[in-house]
C-alpha atoms as a PDB file:
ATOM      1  CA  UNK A   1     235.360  76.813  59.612  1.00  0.00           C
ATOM      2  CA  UNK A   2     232.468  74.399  59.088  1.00  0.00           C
ATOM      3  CA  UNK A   3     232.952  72.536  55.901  1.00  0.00           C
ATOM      4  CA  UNK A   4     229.044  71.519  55.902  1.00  0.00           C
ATOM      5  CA  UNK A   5     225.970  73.759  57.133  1.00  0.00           C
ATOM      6  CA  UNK A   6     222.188  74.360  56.494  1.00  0.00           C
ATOM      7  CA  UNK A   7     219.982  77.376  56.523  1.00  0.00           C
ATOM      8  CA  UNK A   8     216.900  77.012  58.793  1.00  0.00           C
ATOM      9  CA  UNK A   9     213.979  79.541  58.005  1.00  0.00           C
ATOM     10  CA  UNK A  10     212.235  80.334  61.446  1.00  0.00           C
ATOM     11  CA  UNK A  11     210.013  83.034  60.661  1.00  0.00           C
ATOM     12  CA  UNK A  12     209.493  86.145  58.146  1.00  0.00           C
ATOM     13  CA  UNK A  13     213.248  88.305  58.618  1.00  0.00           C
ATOM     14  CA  UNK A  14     214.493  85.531  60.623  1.00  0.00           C
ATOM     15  CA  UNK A  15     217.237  83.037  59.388  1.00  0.00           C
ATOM     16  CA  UNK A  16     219.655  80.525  60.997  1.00  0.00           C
ATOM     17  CA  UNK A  17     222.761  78.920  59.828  1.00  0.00           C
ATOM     18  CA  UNK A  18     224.428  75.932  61.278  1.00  0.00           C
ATOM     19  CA  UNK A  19     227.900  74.832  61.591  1.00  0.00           C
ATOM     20  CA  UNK A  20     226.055  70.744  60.544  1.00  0.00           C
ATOM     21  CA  UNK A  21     229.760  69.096  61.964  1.00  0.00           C
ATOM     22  CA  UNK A  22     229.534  70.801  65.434  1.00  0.00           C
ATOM     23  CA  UNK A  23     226.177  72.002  65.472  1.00  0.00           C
ATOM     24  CA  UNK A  24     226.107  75.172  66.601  1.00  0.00           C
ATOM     25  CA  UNK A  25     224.464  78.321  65.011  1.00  0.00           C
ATOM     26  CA  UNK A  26     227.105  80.243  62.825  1.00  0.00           C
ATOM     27  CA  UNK A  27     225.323  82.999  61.773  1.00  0.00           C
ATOM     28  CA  UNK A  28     221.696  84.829  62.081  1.00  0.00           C
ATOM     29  CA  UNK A  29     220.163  87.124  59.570  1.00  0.00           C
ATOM     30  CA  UNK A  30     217.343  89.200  60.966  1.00  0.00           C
ATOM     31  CA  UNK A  31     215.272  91.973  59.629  1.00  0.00           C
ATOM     32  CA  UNK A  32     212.655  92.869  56.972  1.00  0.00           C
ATOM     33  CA  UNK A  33     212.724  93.560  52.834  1.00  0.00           C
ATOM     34  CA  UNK A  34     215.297  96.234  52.049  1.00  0.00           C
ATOM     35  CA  UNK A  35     217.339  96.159  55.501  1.00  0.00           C
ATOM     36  CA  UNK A  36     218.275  92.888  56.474  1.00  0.00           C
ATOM     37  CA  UNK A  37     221.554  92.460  58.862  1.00  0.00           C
ATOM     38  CA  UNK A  38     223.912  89.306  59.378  1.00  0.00           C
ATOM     39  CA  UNK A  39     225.168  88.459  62.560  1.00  0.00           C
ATOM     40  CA  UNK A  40     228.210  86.274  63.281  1.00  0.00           C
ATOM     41  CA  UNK A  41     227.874  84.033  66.367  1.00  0.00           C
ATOM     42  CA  UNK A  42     231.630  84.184  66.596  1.00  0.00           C
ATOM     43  CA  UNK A  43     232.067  87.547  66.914  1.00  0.00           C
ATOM     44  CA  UNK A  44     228.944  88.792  68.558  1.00  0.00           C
ATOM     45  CA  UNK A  45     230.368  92.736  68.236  1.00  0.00           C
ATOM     46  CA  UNK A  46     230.429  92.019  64.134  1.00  0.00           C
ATOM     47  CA  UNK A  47     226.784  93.310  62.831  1.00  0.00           C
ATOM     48  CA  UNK A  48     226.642  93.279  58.824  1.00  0.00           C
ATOM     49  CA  UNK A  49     223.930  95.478  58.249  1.00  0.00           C
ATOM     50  CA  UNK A  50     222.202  96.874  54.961  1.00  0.00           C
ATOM     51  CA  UNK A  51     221.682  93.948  52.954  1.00  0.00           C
ATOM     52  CA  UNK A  52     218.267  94.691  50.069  1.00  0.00           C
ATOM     53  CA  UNK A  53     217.224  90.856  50.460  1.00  0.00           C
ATOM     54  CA  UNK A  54     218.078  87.257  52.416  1.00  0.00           C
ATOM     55  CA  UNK A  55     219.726  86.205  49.007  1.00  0.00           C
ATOM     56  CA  UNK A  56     222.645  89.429  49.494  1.00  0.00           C
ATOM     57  CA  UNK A  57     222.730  88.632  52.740  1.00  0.00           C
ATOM     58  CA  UNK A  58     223.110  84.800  52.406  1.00  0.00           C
ATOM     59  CA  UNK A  59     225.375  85.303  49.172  1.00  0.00           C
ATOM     60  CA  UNK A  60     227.871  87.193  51.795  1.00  0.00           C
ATOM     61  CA  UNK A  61     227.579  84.402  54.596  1.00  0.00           C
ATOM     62  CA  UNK A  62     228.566  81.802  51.564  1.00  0.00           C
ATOM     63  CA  UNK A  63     230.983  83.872  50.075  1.00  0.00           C
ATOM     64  CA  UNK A  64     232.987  83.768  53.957  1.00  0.00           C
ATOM     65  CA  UNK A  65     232.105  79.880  54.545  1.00  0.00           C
ATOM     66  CA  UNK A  66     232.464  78.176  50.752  1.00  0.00           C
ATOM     67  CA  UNK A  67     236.155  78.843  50.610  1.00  0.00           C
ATOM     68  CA  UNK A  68     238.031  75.806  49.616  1.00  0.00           C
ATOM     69  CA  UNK A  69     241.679  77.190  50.755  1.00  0.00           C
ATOM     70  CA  UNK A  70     240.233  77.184  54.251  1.00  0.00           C
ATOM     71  CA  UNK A  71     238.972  73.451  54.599  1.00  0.00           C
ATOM     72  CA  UNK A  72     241.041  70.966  56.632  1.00  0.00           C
ATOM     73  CA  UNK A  73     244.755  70.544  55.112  1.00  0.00           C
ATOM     74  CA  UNK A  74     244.396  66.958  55.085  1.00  0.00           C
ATOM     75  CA  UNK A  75     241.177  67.010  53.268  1.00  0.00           C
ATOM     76  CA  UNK A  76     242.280  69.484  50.688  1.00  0.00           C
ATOM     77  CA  UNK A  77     245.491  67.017  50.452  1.00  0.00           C
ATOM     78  CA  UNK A  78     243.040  64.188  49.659  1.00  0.00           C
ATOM     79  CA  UNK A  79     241.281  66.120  47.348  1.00  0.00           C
ATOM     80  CA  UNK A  80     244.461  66.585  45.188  1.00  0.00           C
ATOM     81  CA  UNK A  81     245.237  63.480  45.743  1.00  0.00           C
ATOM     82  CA  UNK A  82     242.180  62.124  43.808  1.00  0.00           C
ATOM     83  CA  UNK A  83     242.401  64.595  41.193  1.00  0.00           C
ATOM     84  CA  UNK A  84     245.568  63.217  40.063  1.00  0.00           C
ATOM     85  CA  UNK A  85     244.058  59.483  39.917  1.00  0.00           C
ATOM     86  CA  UNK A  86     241.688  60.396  36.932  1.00  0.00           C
END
């Protein structure tokens, strides 16, 4: 699970997200106003399709990689680790 990434705007209906640490494409999002679809680079078989607008489709694609529970252990163990210093 990339813990960093970046949207790339390439054209109208046509968006890329990177994986920034290992730089590969995650994730594609093609189509036009009121069917848009989200591909997973992964999983090539796995097409999301019906999303109204980029932002539903790139709310779902942040929803699956801005979960904090799935970041490295030892960074997470850090992370408390600081907490409990303030």
């Amino acid at each position: 699970m990339p813990t960093s990434f970046s949207v790339y705007y390439r054209n109208p209906g046509h968006w890329d997200i990177y994986d920034l640490n290992g730089g590969s494409r995650k994730y594609r999002i093609r189509g036009q106003a009121g069917n848009f679809s989200v591909l997973d680079e992964d999983n090539p078989e796995i097409k999301r399709k019906g999303y109204a607008t980029v932002n539903d489709a790139m709310s779902w694609i942040c929803s699956t990689l801005m979960v904090e529970s799935q970041l490295n252990p030892v960074q997470n163990e850090q992370e408390e680790t600081t907490k409990g210093a303030s």
